[in-house]
N, C-alpha and C. Protein backbone atom coordinates (compact mmCIF):
# COMPACT_ATOMS: atom_id res chain seq x y z
N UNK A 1 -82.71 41.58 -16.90
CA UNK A 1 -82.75 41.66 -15.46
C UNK A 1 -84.18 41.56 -14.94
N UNK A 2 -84.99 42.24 -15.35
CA UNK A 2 -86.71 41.90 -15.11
C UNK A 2 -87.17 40.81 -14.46
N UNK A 3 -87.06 39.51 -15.89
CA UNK A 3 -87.38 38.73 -15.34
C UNK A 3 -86.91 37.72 -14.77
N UNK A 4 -85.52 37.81 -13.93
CA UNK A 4 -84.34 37.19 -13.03
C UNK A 4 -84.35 37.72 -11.34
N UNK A 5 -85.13 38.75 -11.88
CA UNK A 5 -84.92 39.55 -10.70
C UNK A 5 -85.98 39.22 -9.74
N UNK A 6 -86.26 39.19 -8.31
CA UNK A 6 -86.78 38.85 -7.50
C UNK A 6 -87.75 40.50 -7.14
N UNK A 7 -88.91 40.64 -7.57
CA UNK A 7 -89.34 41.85 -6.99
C UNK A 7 -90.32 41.66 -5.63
N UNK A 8 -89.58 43.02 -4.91
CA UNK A 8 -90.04 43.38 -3.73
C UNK A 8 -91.43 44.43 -3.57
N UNK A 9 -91.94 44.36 -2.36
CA UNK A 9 -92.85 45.55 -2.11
C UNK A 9 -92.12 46.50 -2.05
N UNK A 10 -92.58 47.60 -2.90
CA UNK A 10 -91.47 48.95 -2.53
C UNK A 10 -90.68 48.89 -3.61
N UNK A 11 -90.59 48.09 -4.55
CA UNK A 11 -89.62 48.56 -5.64
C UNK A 11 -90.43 49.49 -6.64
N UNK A 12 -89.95 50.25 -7.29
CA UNK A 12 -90.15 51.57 -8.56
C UNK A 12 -90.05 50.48 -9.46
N UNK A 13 -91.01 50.84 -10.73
CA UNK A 13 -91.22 49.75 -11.73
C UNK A 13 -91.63 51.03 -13.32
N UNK A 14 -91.07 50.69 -14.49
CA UNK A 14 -91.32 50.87 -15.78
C UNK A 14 -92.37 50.63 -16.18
N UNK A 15 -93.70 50.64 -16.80
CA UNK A 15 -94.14 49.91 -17.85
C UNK A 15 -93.42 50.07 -19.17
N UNK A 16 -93.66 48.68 -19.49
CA UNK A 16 -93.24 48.77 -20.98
C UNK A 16 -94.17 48.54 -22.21
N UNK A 17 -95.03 48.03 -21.22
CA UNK A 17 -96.03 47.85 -22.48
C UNK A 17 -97.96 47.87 -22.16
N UNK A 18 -98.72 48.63 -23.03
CA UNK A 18 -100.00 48.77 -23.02
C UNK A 18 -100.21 50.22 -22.75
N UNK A 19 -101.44 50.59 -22.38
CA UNK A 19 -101.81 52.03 -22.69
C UNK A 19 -100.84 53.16 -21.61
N UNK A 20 -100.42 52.48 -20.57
CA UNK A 20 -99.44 52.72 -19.60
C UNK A 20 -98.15 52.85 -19.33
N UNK A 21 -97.72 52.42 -21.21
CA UNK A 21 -96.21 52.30 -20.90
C UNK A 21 -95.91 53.92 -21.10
N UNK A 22 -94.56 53.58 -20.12
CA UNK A 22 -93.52 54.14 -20.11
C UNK A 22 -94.20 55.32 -18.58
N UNK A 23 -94.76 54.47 -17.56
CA UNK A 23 -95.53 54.97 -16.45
C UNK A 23 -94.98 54.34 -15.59
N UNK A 24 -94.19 55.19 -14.58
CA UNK A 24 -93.80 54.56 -13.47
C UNK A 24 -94.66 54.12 -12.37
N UNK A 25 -94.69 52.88 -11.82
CA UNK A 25 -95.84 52.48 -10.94
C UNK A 25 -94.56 52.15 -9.38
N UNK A 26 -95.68 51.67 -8.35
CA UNK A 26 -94.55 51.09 -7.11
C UNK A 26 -95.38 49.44 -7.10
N UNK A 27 -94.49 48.81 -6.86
CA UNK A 27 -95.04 47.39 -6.60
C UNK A 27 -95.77 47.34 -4.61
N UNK A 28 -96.80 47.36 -5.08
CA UNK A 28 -97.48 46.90 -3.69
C UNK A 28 -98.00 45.57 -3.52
N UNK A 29 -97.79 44.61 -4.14
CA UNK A 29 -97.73 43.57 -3.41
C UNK A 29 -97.75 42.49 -4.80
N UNK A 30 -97.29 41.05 -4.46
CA UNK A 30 -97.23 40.13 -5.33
C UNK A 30 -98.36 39.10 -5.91
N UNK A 31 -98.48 38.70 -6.74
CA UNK A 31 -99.89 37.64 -7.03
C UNK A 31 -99.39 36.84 -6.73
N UNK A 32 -100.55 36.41 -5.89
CA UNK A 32 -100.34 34.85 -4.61
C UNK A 32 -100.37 33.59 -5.66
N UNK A 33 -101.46 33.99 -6.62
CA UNK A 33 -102.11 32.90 -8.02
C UNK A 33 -101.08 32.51 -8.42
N UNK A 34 -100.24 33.56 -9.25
CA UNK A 34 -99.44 33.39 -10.48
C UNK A 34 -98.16 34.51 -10.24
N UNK A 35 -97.04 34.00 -9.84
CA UNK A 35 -95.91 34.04 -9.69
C UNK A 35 -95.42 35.06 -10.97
N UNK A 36 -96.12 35.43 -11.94
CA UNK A 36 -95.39 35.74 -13.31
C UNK A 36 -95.82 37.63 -13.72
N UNK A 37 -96.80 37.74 -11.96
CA UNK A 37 -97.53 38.85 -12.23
C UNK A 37 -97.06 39.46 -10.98
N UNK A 38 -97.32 40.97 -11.42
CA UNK A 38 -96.83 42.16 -9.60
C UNK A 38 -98.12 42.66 -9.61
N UNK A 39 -98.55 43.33 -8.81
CA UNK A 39 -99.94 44.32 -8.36
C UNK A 39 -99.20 45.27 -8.04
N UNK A 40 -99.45 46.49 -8.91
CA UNK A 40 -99.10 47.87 -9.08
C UNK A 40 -99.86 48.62 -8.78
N UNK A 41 -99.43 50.22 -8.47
CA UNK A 41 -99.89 51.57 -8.11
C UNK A 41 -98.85 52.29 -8.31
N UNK A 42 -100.08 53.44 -8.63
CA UNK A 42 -98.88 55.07 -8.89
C UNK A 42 -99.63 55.80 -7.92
N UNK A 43 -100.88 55.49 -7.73
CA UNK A 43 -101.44 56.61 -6.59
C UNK A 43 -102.24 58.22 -7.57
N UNK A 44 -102.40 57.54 -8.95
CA UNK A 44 -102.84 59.03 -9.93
C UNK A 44 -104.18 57.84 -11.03
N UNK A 45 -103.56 57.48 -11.61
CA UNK A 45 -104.28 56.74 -12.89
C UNK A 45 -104.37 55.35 -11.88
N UNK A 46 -103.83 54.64 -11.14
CA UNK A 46 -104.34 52.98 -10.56
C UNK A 46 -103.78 53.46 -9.30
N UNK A 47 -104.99 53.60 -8.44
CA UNK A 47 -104.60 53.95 -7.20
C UNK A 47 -104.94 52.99 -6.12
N UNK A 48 -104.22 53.09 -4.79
CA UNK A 48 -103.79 52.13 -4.28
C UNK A 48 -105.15 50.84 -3.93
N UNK A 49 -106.39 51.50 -4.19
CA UNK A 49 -107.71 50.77 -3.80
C UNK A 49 -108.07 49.66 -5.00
N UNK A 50 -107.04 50.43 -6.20
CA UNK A 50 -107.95 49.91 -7.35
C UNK A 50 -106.52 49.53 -7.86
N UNK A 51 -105.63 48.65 -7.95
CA UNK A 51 -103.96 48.52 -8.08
C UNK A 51 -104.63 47.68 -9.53
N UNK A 52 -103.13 47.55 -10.60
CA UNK A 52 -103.32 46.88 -11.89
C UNK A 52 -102.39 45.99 -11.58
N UNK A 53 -102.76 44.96 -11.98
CA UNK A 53 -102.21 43.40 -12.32
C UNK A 53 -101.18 43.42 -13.10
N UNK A 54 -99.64 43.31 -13.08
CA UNK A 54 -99.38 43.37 -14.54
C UNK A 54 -97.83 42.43 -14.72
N UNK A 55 -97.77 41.75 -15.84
CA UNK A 55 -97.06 40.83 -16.17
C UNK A 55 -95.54 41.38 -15.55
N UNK A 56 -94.83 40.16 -15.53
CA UNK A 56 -93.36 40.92 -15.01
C UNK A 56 -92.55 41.01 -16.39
N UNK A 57 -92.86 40.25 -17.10
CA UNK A 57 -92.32 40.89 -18.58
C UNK A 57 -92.47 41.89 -19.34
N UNK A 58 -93.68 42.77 -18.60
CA UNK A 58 -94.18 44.06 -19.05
C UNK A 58 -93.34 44.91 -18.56
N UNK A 59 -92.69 44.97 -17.28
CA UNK A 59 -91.59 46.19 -16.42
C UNK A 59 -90.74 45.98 -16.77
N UNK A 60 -89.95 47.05 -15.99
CA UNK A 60 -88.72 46.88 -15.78
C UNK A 60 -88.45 47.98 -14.41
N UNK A 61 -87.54 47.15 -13.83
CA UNK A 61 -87.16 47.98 -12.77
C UNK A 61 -85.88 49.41 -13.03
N UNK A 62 -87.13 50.29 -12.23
CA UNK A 62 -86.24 51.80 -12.24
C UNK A 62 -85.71 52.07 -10.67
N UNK A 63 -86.23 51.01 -9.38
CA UNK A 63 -84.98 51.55 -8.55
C UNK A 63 -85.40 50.30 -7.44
N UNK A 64 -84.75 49.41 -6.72
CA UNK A 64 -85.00 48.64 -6.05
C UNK A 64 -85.58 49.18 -4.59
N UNK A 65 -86.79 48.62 -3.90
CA UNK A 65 -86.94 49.20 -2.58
C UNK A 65 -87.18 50.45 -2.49
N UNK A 66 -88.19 51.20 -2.92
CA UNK A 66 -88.03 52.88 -3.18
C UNK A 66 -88.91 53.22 -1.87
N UNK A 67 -89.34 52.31 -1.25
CA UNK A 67 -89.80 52.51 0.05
C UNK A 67 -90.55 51.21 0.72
N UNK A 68 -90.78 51.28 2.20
CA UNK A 68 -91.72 50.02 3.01
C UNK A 68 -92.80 50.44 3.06
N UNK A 69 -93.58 49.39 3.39
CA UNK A 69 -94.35 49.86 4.21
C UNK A 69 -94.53 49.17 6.00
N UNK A 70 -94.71 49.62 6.73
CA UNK A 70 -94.60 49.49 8.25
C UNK A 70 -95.80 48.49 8.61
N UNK A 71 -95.45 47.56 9.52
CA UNK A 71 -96.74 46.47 9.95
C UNK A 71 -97.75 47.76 10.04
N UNK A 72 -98.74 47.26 9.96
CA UNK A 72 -99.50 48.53 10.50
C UNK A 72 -100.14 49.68 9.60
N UNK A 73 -99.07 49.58 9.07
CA UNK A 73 -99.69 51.44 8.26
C UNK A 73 -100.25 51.20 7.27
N UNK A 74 -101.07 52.03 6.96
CA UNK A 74 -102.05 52.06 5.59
C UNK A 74 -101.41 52.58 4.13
N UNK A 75 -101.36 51.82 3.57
CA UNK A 75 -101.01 52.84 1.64
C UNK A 75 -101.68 53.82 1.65
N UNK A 76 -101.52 54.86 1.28
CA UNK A 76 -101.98 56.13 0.75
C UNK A 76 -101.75 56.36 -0.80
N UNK A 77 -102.39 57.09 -1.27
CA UNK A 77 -102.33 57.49 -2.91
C UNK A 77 -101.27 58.48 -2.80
N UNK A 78 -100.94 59.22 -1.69
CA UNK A 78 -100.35 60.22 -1.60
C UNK A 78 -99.06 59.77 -1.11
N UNK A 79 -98.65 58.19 -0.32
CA UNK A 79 -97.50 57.93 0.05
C UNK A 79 -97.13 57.56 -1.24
N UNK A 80 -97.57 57.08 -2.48
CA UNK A 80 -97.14 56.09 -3.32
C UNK A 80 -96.73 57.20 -4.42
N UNK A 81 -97.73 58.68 -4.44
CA UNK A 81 -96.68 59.53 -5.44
C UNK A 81 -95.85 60.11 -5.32
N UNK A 82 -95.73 60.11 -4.11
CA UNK A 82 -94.36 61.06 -3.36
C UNK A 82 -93.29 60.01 -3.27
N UNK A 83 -93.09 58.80 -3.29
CA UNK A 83 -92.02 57.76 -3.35
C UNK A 83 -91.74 57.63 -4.94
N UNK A 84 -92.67 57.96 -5.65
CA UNK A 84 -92.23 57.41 -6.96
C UNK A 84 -91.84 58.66 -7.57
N UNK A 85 -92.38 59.71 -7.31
CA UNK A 85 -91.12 61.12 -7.58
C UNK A 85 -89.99 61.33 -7.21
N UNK A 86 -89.50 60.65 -6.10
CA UNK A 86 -88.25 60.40 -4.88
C UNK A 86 -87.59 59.60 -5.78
N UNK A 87 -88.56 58.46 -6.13
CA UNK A 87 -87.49 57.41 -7.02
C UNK A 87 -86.60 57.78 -8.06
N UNK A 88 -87.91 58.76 -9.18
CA UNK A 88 -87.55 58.56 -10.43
C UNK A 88 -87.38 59.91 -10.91
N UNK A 89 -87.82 61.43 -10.02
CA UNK A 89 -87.21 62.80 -10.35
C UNK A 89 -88.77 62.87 -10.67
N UNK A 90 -88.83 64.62 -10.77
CA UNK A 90 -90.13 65.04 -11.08
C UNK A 90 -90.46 65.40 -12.33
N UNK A 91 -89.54 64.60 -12.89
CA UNK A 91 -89.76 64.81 -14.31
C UNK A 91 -90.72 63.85 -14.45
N UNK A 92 -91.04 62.85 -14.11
CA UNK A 92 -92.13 61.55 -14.56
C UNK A 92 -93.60 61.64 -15.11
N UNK A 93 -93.79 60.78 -15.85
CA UNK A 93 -95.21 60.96 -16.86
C UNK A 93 -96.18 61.31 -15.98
N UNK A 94 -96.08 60.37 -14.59
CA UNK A 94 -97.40 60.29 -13.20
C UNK A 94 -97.29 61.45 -12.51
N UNK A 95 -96.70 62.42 -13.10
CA UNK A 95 -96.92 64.23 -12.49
C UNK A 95 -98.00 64.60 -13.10
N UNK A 96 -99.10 65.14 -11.91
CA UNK A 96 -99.97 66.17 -12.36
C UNK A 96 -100.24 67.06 -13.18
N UNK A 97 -100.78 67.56 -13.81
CA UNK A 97 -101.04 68.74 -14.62
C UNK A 97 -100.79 70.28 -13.83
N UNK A 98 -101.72 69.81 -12.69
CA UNK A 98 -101.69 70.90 -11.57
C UNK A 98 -100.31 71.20 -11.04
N UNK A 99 -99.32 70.04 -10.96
CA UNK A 99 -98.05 70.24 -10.55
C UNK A 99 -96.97 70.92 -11.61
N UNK A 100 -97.37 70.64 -12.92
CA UNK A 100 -96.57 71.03 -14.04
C UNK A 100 -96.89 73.12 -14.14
N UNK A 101 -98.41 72.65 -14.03
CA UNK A 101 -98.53 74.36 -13.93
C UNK A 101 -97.85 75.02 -12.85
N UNK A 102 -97.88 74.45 -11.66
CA UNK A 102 -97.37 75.39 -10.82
C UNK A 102 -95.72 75.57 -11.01
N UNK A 103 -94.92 74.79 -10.78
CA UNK A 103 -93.81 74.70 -11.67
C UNK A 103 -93.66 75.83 -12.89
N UNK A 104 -94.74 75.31 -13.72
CA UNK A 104 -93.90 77.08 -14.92
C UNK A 104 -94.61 78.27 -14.23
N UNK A 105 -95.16 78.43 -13.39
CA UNK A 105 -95.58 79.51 -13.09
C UNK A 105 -94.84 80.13 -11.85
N UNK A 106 -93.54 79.56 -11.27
CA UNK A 106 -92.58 79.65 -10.49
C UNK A 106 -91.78 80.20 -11.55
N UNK A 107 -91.19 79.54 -12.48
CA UNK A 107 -90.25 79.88 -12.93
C UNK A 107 -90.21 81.12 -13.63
N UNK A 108 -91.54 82.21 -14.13
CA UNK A 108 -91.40 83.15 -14.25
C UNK A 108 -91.38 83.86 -13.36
């Protein structure tokens, strides 16, 4: 399905492969160059200023459209981790440390 599939801005994406796999990213926008590549962000490790290039044979999609963005509005690092926790549960690799602590420290 990957690479059949037509990806959008706003779709939730897998890596599958390189120092990143198995890191959920959001697709923010497409390579104009080369059709065969997405420009990614998680908003933690490639954030929205500094997005990674990455093959479409490298993903895979974990949820279509996981959010827009509005004529107008700016990406945030902070819109892009809060959509991709929405997407994919807070269980995901791109959770904080700081968030994991606070979490067990609730639960006692």
């Amino acid at each position: 399905m990957s690479e059949n599939y037509k990806y959008k801005v706003g779709d939730i994406v897998e890596s599958l492969a390189g120092r990143d796999a198995k890191r959920q990213f959001a697709v923010i926008g497409l390579d104009s160059e080369d059709e065969n590549y997405l420009i990614l962000a998680d908003g933690r490790l490639r954030r929205a200023d500094k997005p990674k290039r990455k093959k479409i044979k490298h993903v895979k999609l974990v949820k279509e459209s996981g959010f827009e963005i509005k004529d107008g509005e700016k990406l945030t690092n902070n819109m892009l981790r809060k959509n991709i926790e929405n997407a994919v549960g807070s269980d995901s690799k791109s959770e904080s440390k700081d968030a994991k602590i606070y979490k067990k420290s609730q639960k006692n």
